[in-house]
Protein backbone atom coordinates (compact mmCIF):
# COMPACT_ATOMS: atom_id res chain seq x y z
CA UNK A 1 125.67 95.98 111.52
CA UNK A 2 123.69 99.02 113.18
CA UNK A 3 120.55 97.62 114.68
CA UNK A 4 118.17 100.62 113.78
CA UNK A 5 114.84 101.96 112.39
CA UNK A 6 113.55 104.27 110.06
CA UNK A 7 110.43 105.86 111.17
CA UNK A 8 108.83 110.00 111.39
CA UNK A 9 110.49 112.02 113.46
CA UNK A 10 108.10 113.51 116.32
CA UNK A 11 108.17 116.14 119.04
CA UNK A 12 110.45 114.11 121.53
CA UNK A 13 112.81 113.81 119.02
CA UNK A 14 113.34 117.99 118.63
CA UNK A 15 116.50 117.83 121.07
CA UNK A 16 118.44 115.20 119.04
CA UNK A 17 117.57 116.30 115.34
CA UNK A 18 118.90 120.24 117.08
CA UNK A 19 122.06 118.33 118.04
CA UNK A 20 122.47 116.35 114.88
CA UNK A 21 122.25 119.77 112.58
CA UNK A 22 124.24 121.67 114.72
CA UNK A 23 126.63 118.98 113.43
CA UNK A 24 125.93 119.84 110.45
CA UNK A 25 126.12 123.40 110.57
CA UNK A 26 129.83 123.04 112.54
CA UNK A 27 131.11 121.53 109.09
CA UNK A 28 129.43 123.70 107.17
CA UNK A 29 130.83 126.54 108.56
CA UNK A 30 134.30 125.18 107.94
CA UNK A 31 133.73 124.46 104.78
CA UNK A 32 132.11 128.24 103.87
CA UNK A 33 132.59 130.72 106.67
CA UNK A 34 131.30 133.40 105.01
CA UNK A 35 128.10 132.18 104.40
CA UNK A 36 127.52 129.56 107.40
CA UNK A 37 127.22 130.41 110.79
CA UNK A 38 126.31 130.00 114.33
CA UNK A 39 124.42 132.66 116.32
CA UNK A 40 122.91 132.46 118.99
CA UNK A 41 119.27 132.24 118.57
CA UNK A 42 120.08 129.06 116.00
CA UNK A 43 118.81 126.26 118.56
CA UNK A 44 115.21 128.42 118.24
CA UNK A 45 114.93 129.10 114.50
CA UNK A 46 115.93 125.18 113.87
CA UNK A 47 113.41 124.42 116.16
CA UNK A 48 110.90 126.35 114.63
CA UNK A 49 112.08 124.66 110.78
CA UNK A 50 111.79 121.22 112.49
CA UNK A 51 107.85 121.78 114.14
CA UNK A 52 106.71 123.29 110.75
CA UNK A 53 108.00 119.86 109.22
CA UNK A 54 106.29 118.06 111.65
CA UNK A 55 103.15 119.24 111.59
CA UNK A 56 102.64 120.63 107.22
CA UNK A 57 101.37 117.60 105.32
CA UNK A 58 103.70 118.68 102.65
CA UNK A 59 107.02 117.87 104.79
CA UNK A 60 108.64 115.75 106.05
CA UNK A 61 111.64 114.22 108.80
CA UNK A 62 112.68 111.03 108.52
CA UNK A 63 115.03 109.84 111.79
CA UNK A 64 117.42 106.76 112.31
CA UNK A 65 116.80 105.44 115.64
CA UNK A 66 119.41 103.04 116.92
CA UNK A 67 118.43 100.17 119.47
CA UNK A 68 120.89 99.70 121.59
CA UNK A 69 119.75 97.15 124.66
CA UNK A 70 116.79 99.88 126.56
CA UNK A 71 118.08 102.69 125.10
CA UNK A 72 117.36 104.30 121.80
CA UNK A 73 119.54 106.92 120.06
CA UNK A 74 118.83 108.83 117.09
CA UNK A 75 121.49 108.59 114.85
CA UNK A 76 120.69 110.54 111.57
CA UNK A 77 117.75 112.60 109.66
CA UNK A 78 116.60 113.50 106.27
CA UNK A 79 113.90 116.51 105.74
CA UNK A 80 112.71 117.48 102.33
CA UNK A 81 109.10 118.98 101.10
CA UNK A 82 107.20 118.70 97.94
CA UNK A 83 108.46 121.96 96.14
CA UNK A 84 106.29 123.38 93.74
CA UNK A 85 107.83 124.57 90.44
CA UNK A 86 107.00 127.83 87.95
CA UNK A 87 103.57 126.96 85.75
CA UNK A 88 105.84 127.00 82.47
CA UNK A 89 107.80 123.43 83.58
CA UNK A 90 105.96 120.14 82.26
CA UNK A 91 106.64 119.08 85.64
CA UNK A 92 104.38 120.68 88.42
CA UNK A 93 106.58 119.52 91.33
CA UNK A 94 109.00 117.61 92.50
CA UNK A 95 110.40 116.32 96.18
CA UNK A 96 113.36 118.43 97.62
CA UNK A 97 115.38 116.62 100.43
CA UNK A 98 116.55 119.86 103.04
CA UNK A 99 118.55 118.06 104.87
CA UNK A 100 120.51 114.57 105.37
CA UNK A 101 122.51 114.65 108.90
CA UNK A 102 123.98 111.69 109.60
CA UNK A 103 125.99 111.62 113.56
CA UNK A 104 130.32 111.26 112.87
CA UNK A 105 130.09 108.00 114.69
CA UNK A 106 127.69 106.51 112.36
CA UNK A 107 128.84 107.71 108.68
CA UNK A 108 129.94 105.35 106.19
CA UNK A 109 127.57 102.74 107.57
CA UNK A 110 124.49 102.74 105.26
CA UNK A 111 122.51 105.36 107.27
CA UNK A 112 122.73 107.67 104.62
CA UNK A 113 121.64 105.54 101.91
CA UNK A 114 118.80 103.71 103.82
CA UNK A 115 117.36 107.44 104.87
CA UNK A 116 117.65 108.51 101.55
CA UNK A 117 115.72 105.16 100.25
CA UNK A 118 113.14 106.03 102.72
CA UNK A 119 112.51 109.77 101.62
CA UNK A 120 112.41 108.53 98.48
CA UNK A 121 109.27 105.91 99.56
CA UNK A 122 107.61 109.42 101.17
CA UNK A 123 108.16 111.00 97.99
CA UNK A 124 106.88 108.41 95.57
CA UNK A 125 103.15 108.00 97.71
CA UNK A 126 102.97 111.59 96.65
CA UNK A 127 103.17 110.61 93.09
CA UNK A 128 106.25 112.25 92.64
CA UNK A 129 108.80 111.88 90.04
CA UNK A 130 111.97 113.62 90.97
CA UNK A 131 114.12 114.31 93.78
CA UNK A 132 115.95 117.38 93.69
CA UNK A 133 119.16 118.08 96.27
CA UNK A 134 121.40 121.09 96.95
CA UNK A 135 124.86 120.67 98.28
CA UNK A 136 127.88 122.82 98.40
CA UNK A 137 130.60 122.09 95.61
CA UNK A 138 133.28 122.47 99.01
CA UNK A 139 131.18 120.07 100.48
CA UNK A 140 133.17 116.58 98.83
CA UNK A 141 131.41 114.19 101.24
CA UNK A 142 128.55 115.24 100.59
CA UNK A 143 129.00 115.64 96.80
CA UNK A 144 130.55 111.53 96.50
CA UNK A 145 127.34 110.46 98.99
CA UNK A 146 124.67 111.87 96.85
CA UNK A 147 126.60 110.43 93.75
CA UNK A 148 126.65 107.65 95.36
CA UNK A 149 122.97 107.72 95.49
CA UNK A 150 122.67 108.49 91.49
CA UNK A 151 121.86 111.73 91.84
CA UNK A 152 123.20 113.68 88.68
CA UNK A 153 124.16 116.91 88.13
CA UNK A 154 120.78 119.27 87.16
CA UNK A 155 120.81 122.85 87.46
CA UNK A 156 123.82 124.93 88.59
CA UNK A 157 123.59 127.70 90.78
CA UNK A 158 125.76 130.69 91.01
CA UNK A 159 126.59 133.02 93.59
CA UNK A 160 128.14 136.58 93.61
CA UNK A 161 129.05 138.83 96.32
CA UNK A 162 128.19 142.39 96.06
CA UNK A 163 130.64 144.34 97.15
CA UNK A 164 129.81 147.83 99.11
């Protein structure tokens, strides 16, 4: 069993939550080269995503900090934000989890699920009544885990390359 806690990320956590979704990104760019990928300036603008989150009342990050003995390692984050939908929905808005990064080592261990249990807590103090996820249809781990969480299928989205 993974000794850990759940708690909000903060500004001495920027370092590790860059690492863990460069993780991300690295599998993502596998999985969809043409759309993914790594430049240079990434460890800046994910930097700048994660200190917006941090400080908007309407965001959120969520870390898994292992305790290991004196040292403490975070091993996984979820993001989302209350999104706001069109004035013609009977719902006004609903929570939108970003991101769920979970580090190699620690998949498959409940990380996932207890992040995703916490969001949800954030989410529900904000009187809201939905969650609402994207994920790639390449993306089969992440497709079974968010099954796995009873998300259903909602809206599809489609994509189409213009050609020049």
């Amino acid at each position: 069993m993974i000794n850990m806690i759940i708690r909000q990320a903060v500004y001495s956590d920027l370092e590790q939550i860059i690492n863990l979704s460069t993780q991300l990104l690295e599998l993502h760019s596998q999985i969809d080269p043409e759309y993914y990928q790594y430049t240079e300036d990434y460890t800046v603008k994910i930097r700048s995503w994660a200190e917006r989150h941090l400080t908007s009342p309407s965001q959120f990050i969520l870390v898994a900090e292992e305790e290991q003995l004196n040292d403490k390692k975070i091993i996984g984050f979820i993001s989302g934000y209350i999104k706001f939908l069109f004035p013609w929905y009977k719902i006004n808005s609903v929570g939108h989890i970003s991101f769920l990064v979970i580090d190699t080592k620690f998949q498959k261990k409940g990380v996932g699920r207890q992040l995703e249990e916490a969001a949800k807590r954030w989410f529900r103090t904000r009187n809201l009544k939905y969650i609402e996820v994207y994920t790639s249809e390449k993306n089969s781990a992440g497709l079974s885990a968010w099954k796995a969480y009873s998300y259903q299928p909602f809206n599809k989205f489609l994509r189409k390359k213009i050609s020049s």
